[in-house]
PDB file of N, CA and C in Angstrom:
ATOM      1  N   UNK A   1       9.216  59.011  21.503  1.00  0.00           N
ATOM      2  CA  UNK A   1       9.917  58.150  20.568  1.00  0.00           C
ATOM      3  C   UNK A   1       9.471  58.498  19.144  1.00  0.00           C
ATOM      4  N   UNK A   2      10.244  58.360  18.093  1.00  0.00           N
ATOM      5  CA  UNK A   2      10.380  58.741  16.851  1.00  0.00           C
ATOM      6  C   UNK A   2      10.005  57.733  15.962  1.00  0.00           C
ATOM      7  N   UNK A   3       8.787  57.817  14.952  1.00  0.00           N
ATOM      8  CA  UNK A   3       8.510  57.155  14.500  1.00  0.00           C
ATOM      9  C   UNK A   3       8.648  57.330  12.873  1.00  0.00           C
ATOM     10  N   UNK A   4       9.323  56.484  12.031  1.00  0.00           N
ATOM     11  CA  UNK A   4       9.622  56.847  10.567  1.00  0.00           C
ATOM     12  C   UNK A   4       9.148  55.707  10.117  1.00  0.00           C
ATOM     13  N   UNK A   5       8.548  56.071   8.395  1.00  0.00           N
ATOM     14  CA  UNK A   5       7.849  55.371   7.672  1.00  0.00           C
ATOM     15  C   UNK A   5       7.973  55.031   6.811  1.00  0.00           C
ATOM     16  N   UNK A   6       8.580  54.070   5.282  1.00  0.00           N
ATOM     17  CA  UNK A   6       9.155  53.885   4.378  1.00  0.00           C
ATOM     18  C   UNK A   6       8.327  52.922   3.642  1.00  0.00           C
ATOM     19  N   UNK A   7       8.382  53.624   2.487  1.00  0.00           N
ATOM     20  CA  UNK A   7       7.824  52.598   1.294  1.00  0.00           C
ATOM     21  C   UNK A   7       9.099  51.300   0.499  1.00  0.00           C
ATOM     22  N   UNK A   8       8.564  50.492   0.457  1.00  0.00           N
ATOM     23  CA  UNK A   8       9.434  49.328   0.440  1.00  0.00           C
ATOM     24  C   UNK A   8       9.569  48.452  -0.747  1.00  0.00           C
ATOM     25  N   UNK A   9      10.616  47.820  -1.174  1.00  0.00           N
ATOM     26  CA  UNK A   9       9.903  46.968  -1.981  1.00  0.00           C
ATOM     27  C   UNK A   9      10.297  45.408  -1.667  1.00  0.00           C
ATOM     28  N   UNK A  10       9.939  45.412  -0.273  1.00  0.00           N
ATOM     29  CA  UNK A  10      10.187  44.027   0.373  1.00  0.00           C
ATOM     30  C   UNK A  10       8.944  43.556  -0.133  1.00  0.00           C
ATOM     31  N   UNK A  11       8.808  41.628  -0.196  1.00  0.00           N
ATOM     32  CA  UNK A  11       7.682  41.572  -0.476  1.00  0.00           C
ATOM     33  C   UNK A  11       7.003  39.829  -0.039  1.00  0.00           C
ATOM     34  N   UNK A  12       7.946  39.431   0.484  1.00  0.00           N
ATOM     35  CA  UNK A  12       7.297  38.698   1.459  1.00  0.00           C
ATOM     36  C   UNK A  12       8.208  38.339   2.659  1.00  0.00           C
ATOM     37  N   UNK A  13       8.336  36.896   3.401  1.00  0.00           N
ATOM     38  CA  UNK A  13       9.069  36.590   4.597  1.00  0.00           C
ATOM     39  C   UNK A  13      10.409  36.240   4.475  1.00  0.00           C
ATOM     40  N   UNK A  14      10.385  35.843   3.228  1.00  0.00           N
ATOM     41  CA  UNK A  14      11.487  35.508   2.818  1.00  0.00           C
ATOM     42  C   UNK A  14      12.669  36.850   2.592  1.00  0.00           C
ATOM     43  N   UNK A  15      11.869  37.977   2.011  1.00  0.00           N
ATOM     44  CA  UNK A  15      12.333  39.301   1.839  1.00  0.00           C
ATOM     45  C   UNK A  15      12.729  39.604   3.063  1.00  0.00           C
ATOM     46  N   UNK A  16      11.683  39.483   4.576  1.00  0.00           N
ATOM     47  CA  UNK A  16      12.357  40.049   5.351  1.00  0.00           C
ATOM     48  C   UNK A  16      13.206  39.559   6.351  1.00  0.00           C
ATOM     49  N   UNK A  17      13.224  38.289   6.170  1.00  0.00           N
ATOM     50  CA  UNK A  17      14.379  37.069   6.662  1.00  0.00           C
ATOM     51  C   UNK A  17      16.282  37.716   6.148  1.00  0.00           C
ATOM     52  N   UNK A  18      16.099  38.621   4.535  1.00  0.00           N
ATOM     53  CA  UNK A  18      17.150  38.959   4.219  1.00  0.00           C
ATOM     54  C   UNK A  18      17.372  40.051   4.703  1.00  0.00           C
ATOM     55  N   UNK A  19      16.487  41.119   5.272  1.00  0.00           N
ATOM     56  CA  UNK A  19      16.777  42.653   5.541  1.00  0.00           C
ATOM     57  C   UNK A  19      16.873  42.253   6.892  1.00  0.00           C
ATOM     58  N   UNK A  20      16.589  40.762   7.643  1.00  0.00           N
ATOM     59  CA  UNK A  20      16.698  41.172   9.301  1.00  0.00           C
ATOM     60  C   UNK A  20      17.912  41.518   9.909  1.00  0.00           C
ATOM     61  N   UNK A  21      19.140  40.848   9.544  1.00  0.00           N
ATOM     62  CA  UNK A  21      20.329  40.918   9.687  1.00  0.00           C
ATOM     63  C   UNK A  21      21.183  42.592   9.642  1.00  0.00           C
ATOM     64  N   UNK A  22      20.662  43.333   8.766  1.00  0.00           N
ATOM     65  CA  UNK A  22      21.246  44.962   8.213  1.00  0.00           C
ATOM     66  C   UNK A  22      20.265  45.573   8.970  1.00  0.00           C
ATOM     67  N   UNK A  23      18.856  45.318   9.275  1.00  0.00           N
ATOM     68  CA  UNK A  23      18.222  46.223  10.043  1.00  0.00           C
ATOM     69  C   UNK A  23      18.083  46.148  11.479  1.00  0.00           C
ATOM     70  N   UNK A  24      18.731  44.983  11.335  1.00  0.00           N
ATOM     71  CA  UNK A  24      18.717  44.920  12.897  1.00  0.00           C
ATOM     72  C   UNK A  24      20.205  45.191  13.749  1.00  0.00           C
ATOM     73  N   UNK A  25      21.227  45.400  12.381  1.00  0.00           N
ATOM     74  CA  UNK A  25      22.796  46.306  12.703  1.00  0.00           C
ATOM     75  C   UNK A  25      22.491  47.879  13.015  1.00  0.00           C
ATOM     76  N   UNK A  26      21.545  48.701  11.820  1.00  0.00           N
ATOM     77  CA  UNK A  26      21.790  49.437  11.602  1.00  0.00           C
ATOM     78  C   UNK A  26      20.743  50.145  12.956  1.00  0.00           C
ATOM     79  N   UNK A  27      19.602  49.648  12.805  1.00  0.00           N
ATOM     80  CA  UNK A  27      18.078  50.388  13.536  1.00  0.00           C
ATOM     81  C   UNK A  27      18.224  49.815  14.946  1.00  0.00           C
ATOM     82  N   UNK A  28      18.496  48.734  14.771  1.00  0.00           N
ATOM     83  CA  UNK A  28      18.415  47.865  16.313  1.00  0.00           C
ATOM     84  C   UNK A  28      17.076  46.488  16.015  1.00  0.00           C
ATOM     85  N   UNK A  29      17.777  45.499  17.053  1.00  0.00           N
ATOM     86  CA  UNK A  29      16.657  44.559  17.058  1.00  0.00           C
ATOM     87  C   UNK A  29      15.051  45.074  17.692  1.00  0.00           C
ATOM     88  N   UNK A  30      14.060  44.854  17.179  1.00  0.00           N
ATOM     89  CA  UNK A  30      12.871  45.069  17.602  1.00  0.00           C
ATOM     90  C   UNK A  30      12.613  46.729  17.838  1.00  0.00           C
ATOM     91  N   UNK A  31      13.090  47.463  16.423  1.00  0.00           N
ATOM     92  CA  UNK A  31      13.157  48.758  16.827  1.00  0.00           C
ATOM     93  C   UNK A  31      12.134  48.985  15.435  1.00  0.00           C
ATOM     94  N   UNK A  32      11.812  48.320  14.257  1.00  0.00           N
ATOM     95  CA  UNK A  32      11.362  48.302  13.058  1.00  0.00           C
ATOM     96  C   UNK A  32      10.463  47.079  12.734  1.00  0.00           C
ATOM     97  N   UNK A  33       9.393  46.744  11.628  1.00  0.00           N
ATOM     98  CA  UNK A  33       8.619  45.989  11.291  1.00  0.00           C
ATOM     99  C   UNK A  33       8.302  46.435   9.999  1.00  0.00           C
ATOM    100  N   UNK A  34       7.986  45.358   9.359  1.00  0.00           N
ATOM    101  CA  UNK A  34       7.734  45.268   7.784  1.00  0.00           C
ATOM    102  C   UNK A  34       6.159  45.044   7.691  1.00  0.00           C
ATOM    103  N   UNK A  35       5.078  45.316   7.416  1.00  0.00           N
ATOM    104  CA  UNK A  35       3.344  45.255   6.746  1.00  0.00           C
ATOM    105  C   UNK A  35       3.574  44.733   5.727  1.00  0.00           C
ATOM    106  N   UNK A  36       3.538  43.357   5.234  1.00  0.00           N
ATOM    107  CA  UNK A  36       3.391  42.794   4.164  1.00  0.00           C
ATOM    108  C   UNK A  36       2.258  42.657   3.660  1.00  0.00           C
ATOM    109  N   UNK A  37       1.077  43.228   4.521  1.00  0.00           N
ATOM    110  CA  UNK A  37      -0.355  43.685   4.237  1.00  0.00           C
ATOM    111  C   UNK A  37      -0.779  44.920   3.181  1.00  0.00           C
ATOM    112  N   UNK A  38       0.090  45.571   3.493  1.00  0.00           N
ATOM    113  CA  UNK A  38       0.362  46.945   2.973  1.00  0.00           C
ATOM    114  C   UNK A  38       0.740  46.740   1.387  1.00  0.00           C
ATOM    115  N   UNK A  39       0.152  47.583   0.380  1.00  0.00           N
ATOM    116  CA  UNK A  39       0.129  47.345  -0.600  1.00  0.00           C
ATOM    117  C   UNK A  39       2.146  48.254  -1.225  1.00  0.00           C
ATOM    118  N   UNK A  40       1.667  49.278  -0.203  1.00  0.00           N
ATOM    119  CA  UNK A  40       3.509  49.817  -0.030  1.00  0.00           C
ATOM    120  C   UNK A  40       3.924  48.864   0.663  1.00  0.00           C
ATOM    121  N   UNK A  41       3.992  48.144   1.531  1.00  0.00           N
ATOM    122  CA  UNK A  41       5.037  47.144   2.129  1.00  0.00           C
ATOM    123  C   UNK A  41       5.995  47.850   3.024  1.00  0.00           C
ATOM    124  N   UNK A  42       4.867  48.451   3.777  1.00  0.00           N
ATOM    125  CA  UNK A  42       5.599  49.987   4.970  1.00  0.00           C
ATOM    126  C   UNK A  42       6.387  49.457   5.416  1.00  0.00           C
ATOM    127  N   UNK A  43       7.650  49.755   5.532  1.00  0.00           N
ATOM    128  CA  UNK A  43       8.311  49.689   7.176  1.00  0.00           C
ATOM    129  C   UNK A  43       8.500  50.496   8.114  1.00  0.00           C
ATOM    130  N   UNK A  44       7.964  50.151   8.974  1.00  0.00           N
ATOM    131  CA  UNK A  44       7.970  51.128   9.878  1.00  0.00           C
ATOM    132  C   UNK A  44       8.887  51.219  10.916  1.00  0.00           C
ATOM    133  N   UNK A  45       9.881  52.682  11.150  1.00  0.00           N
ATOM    134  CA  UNK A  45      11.529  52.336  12.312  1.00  0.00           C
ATOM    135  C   UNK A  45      10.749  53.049  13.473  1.00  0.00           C
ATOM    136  N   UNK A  46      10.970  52.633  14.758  1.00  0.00           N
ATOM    137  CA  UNK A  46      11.118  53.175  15.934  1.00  0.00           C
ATOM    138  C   UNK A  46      12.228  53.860  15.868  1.00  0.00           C
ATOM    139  N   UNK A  47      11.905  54.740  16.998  1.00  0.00           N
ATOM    140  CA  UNK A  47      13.816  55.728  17.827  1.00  0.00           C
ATOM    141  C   UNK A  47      14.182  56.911  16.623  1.00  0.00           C
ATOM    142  N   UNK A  48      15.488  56.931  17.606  1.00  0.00           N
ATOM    143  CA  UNK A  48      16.156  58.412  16.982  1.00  0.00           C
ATOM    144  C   UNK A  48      17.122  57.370  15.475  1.00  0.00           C
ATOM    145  N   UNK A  49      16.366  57.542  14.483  1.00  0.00           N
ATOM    146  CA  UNK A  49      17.762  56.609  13.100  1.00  0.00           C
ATOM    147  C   UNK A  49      16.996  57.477  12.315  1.00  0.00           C
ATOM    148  N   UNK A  50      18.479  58.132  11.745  1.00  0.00           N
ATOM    149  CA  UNK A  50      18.629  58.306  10.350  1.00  0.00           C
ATOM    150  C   UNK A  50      17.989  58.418   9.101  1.00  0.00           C
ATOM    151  N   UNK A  51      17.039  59.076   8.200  1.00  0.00           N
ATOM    152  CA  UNK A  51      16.482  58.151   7.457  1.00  0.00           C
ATOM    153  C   UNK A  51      17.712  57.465   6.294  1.00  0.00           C
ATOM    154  N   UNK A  52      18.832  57.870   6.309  1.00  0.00           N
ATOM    155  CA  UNK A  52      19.779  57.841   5.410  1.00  0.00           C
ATOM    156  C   UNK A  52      20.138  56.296   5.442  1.00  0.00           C
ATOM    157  N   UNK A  53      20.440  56.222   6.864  1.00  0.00           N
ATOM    158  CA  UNK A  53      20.579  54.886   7.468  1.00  0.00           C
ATOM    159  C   UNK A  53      19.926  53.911   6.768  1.00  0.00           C
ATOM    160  N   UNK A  54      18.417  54.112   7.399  1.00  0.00           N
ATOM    161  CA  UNK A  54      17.416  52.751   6.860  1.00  0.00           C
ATOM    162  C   UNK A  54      17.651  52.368   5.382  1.00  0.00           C
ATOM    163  N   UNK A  55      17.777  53.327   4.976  1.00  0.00           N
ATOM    164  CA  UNK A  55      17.614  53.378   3.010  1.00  0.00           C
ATOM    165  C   UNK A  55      19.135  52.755   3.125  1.00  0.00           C
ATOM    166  N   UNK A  56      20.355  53.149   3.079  1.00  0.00           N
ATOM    167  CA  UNK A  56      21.257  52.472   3.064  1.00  0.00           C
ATOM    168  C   UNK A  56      21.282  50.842   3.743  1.00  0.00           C
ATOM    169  N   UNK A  57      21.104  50.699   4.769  1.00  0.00           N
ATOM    170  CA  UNK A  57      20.842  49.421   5.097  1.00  0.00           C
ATOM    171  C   UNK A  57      20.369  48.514   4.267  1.00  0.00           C
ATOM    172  N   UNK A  58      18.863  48.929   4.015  1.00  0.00           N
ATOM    173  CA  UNK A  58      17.854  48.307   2.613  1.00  0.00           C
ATOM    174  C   UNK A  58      18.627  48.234   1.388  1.00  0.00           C
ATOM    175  N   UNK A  59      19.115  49.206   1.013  1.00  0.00           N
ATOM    176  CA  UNK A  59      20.374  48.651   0.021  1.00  0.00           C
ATOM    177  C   UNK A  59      21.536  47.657  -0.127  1.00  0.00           C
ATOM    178  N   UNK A  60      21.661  48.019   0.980  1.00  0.00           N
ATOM    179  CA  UNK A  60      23.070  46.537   1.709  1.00  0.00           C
ATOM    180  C   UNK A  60      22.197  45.260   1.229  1.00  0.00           C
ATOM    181  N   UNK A  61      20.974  45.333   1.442  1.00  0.00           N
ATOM    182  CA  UNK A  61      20.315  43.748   1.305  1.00  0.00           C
ATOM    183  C   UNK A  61      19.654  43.458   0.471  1.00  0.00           C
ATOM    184  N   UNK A  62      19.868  44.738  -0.968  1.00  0.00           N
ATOM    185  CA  UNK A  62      19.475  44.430  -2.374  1.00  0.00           C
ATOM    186  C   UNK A  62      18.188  44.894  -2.114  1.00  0.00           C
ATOM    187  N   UNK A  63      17.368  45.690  -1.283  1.00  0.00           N
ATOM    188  CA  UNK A  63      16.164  46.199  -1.105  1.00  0.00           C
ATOM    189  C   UNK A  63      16.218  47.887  -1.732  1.00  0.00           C
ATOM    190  N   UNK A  64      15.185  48.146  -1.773  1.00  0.00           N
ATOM    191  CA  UNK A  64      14.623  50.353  -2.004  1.00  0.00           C
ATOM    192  C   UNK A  64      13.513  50.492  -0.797  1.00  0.00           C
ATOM    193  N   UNK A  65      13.942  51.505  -0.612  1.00  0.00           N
ATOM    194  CA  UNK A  65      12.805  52.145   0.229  1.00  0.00           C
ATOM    195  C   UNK A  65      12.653  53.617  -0.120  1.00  0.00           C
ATOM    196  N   UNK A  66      11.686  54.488   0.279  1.00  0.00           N
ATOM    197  CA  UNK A  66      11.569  55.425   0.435  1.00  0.00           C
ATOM    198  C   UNK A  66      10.723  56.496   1.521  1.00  0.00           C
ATOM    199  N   UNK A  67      11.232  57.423   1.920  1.00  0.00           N
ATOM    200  CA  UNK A  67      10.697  57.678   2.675  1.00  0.00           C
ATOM    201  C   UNK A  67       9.106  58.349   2.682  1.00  0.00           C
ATOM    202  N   UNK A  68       7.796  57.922   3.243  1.00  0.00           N
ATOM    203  CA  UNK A  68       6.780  58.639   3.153  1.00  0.00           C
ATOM    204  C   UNK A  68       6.662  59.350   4.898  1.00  0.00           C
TER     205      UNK A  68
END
C-alpha cells in the first residue's frame, strides 16, 4: 500500500471537519489523517491516489497542501 505525505495548512478540528467531506470523495473514507501535532499539519493518504487529486480536493475546501 502507498503511502503519500502533504504539507498542509489545515489547522485545527474544525479545519478538518471541512476537508472531511472532499477527502473522503476524492481519497476514500479512512484512507487519510490530518497530525495537528505536526508543526506542517501532515496529511497523510493511504492507497493508489493521485497526488493531483489530494491537492485539488484541499482546494475544493479552501485548503493548500503540498507535497513532501
Amino acid at each position: 500500500m502507498e503511502t503519500k505525505r502533504y504539507k498542509t495548512n489545515i489547522k485545527c478540528t474544525g479545519c478538518v471537519e471541512t476537508v472531511t467531506p472532499y477527502l473522503n470523495q476524492f481519497v476514500g473514507e479512512g484512507n487519510w489523517q490530518v497530525d495537528l501535532n505536526d508543526p506542517s499539519r501532515t496529511l497523510t493518504v493511504t492507497g493508489q491516489t493521485e497526488k493531483d487529486v489530494v491537492i485539488r480536493a484541499l482546494e475544493k475546501a479552501g485548503y493548500k497542501a503540498e507535497k513532501i
